[in-house]
Protein backbone atom coordinates (compact mmCIF):
# COMPACT_ATOMS: atom_id res chain seq x y z
CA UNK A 1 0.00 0.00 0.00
CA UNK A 2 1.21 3.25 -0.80
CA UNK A 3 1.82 6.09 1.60
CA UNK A 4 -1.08 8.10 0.54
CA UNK A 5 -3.39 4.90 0.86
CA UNK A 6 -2.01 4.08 4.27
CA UNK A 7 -2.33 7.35 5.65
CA UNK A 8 -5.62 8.13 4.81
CA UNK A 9 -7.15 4.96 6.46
CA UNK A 10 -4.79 6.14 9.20
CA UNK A 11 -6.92 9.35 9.56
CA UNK A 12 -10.50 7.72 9.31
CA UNK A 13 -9.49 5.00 11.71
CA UNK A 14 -8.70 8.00 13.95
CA UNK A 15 -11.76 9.14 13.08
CA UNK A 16 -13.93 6.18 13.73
CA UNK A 17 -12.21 6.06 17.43
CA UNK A 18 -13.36 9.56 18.07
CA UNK A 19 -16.47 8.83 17.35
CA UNK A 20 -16.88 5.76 19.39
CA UNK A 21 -15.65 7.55 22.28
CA UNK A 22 -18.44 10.51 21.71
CA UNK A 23 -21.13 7.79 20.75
CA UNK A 24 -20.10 5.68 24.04
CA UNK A 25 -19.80 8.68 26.71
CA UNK A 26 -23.36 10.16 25.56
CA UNK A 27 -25.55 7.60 27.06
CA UNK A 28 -23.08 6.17 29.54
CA UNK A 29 -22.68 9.47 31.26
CA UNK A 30 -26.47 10.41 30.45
CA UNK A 31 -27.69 6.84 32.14
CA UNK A 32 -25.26 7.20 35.21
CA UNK A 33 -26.61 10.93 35.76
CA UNK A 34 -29.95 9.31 35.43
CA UNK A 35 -29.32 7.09 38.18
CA UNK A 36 -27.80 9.56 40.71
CA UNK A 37 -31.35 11.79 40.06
CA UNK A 38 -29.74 14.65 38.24
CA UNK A 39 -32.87 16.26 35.92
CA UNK A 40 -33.14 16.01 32.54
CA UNK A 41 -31.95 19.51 32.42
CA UNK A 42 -28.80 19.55 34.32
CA UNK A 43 -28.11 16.00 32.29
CA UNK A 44 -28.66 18.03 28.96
CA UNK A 45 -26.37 20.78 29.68
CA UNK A 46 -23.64 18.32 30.86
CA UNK A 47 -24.06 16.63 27.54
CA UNK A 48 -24.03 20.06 25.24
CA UNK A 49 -20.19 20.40 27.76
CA UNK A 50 -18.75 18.61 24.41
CA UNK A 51 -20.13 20.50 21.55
CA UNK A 52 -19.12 23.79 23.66
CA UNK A 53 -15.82 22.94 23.38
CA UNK A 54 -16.07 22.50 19.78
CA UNK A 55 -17.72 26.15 19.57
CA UNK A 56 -15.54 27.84 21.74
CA UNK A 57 -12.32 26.02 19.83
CA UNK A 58 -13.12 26.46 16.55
CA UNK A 59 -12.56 30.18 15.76
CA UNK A 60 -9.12 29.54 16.86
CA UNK A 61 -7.88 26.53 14.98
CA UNK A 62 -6.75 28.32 11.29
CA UNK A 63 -3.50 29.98 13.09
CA UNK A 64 -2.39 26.65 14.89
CA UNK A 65 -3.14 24.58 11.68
CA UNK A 66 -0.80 26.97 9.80
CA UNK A 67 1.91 27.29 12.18
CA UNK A 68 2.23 23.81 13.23
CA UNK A 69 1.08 21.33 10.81
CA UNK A 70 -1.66 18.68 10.81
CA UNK A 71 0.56 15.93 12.67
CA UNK A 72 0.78 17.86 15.88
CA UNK A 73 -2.81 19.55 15.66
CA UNK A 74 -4.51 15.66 15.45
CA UNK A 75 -1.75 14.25 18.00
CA UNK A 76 -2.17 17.18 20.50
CA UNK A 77 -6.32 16.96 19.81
CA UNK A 78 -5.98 12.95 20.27
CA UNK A 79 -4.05 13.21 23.37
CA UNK A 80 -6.13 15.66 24.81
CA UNK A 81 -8.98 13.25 24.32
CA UNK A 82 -6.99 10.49 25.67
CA UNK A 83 -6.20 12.30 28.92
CA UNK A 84 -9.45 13.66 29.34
CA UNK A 85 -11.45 10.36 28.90
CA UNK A 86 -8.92 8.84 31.59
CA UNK A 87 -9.66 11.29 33.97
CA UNK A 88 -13.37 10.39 33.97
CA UNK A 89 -13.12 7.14 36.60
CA UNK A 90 -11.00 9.88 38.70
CA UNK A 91 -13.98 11.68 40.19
CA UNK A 92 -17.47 11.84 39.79
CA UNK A 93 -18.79 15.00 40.19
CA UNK A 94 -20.89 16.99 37.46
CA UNK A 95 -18.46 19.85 37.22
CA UNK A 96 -15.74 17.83 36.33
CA UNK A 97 -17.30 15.27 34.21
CA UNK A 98 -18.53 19.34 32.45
CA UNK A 99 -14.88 20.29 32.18
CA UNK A 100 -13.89 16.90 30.92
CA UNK A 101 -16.45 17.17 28.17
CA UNK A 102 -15.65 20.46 27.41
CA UNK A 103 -12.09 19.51 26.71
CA UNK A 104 -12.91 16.31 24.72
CA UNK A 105 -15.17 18.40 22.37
CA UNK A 106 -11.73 20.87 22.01
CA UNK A 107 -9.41 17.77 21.52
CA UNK A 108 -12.04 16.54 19.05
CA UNK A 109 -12.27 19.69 17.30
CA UNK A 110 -8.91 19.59 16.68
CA UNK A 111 -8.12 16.22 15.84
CA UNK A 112 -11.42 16.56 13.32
CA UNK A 113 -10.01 20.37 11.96
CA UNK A 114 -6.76 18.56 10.97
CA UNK A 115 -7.86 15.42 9.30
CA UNK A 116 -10.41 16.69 7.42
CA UNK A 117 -7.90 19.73 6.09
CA UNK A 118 -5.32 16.94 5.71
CA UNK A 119 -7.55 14.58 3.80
CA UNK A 120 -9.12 17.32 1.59
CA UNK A 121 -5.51 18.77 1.18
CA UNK A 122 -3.67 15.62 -0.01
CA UNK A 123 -6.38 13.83 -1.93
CA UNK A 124 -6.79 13.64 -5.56
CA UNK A 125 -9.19 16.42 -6.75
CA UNK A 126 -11.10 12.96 -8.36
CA UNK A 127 -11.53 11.26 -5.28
CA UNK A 128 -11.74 14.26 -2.75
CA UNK A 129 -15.46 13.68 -2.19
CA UNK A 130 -15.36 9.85 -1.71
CA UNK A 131 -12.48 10.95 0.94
CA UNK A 132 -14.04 12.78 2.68
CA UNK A 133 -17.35 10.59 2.11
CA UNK A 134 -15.27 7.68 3.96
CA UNK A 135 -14.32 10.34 6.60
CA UNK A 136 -18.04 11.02 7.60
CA UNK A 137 -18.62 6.97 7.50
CA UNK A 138 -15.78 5.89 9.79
CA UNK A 139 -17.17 8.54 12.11
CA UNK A 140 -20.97 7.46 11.75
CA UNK A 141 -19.67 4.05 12.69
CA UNK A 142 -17.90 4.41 15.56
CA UNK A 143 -20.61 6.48 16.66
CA UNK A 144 -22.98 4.34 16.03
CA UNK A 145 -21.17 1.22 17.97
CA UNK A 146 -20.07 3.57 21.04
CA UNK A 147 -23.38 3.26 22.57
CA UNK A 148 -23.03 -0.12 22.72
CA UNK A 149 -20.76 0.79 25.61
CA UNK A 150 -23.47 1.39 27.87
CA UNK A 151 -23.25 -1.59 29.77
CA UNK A 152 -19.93 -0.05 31.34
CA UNK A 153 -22.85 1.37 33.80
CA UNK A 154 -22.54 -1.53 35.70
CA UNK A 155 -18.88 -0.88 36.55
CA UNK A 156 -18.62 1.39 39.52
């Protein structure tokens, strides 16, 4: 396989890991707040914690992109992810599992920001759109199979 090949399916195997991780927390968390009595509410705005990251992130992500490169954008975006879904099992308290959120939806952001620019920069102007086609699947799928997670619940 050629370097291109390889890292593409890199980058949407990336891609289909961040999504399993924000298909798995969104009803795990969601069914453990459940369970404590937190409202519906208070469970919703915990919840919107990872797509606030992603808002308050993405004006900013042009300047790093350009400065640094994609490698250390997705890395730093993946780690950040990585670190923040570790943390989780640390303490549970609604706050922090907020903040936590808040940084996975920044990691995200970032790691998303650099593969798509990376996969729409290097592909073939013939097959950018089935690219970035695959991109969106590999996603969709790990989202879809993250919920699957939900019988982590039982683990306390």
């Amino acid at each position: 396989m050629n370097r291109v090949k390889s890292r593409f399916w890199i980058l949407v195997s990336i891609v289909a890991i961040s999504g399993f991780s924000q298909g798995m927390l969104l009803p795990l968390i969601a069914i453990i707040f459940e369970q404590d009595g937190i409202s519906s509410s208070l469970n919703g705005l915990n919840a919107a914690g990872l797509y606030i990251g992603i808002l308050l992130i993405s004006p900013f992500m042009e300047a790093p992109l350009r400065k640094y490169g994609y490698k250390p954008i997705i890395i730093g975006g993946g780690l950040l992810v990585i670190l923040s879904l570790a943390l989780f099992p640390l303490w549970k308290s609604f706050w922090f599992w907020f903040l936590l959120r808040l940084f996975i939806g920044i990691g995200d952001h970032a790691l998303h920001f650099g593969t798509q620019t990376w996969i729409t920069d290097f592909s073939p102007v013939h097959k950018r759109g089935r690219n970035i086609s695959l991109y969106g699947l590999f996603f969709g799928v790990g989202f879809a199979v993250g919920p699957l997670m939900t019988p982590l619940v039982k683990i306390k």
